[in-house]
Protein backbone atom coordinates (compact mmCIF):
# COMPACT_ATOMS: atom_id res chain seq x y z
CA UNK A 1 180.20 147.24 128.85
CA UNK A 2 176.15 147.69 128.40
CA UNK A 3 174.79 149.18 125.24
CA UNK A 4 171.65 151.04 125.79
CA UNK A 5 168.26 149.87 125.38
CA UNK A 6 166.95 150.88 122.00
CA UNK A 7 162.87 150.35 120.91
CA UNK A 8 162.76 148.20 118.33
CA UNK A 9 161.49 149.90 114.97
CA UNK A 10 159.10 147.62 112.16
CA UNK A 11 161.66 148.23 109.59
CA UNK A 12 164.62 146.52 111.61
CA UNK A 13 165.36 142.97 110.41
CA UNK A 14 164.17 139.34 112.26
CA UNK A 15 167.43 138.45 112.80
CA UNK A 16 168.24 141.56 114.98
CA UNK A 17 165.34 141.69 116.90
CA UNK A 18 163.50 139.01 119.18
CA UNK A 19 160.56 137.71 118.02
CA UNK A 20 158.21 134.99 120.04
CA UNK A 21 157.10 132.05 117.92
CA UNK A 22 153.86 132.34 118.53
CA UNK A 23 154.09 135.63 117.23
CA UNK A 24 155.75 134.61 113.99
CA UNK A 25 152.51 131.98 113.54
CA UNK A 26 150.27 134.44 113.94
CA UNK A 27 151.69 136.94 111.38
CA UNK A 28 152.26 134.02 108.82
CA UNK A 29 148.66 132.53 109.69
CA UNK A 30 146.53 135.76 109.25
CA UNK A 31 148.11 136.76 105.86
CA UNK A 32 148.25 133.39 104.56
CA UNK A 33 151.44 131.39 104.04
CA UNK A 34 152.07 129.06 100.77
CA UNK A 35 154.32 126.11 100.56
CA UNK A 36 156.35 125.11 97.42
CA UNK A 37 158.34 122.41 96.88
CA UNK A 38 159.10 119.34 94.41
CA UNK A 39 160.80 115.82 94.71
CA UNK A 40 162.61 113.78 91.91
CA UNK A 41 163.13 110.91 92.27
CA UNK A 42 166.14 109.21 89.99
CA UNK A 43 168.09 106.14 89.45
CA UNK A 44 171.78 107.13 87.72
CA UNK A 45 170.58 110.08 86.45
CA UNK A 46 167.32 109.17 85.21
CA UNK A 47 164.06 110.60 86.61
CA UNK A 48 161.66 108.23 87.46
CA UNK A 49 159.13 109.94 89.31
CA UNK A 50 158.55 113.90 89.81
CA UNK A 51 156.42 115.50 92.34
CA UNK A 52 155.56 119.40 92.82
CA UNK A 53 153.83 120.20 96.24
CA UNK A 54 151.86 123.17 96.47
CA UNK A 55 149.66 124.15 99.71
CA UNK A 56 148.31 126.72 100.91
CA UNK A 57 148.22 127.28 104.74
CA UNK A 58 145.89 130.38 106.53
CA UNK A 59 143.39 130.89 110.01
CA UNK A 60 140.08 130.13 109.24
CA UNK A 61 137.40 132.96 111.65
CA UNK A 62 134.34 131.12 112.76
CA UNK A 63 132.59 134.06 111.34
CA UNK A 64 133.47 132.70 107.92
CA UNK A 65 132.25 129.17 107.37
CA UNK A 66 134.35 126.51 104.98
CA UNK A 67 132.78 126.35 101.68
CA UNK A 68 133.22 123.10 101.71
CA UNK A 69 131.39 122.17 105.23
CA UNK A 70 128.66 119.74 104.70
CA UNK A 71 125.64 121.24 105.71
CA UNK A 72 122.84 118.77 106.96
CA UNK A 73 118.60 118.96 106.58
CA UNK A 74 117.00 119.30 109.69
CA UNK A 75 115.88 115.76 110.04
CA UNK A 76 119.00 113.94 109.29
CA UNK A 77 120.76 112.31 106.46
CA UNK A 78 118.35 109.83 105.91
CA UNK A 79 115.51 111.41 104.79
CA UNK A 80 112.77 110.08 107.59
């Protein structure tokens, strides 16, 4: 028995329609994706140590330099 081929619509759910992981990455990447998470750590019921993790992962154009990128004079770092 064959079903027919139907087009995929954008409203249909991941987890009925194939997508290619490099696909996936790029959607995540160019919107931005943030990562949450926190650890405990605990002897008998006692926290000893607690961690949150936060980050923040996104592309980065070369038309839009990193705020942070050292920028260097045009005779060096040492002045000479």
């Amino acid at each position: 028995m064959t079903t027919p081929d139907v087009p995929s619509s954008a409203g249909e759910p991941l987890a009925q329609r194939q997508v290619a992981l490099i696909d996936l990455l790029d959607r995540l990447l160019s919107g931005g994706v943030v990562l949450t998470g926190d650890v405990v750590l605990s002897i008998a019921d006692i926290d000893l140590v607690r961690i949150s993790l936060r980050a923040l992962i996104v592309s980065i154009s070369a038309q839009n330099p990193s705020p942070w990128a050292e920028t260097m004079p045009p005779g060096g770092d040492d002045g000479g």
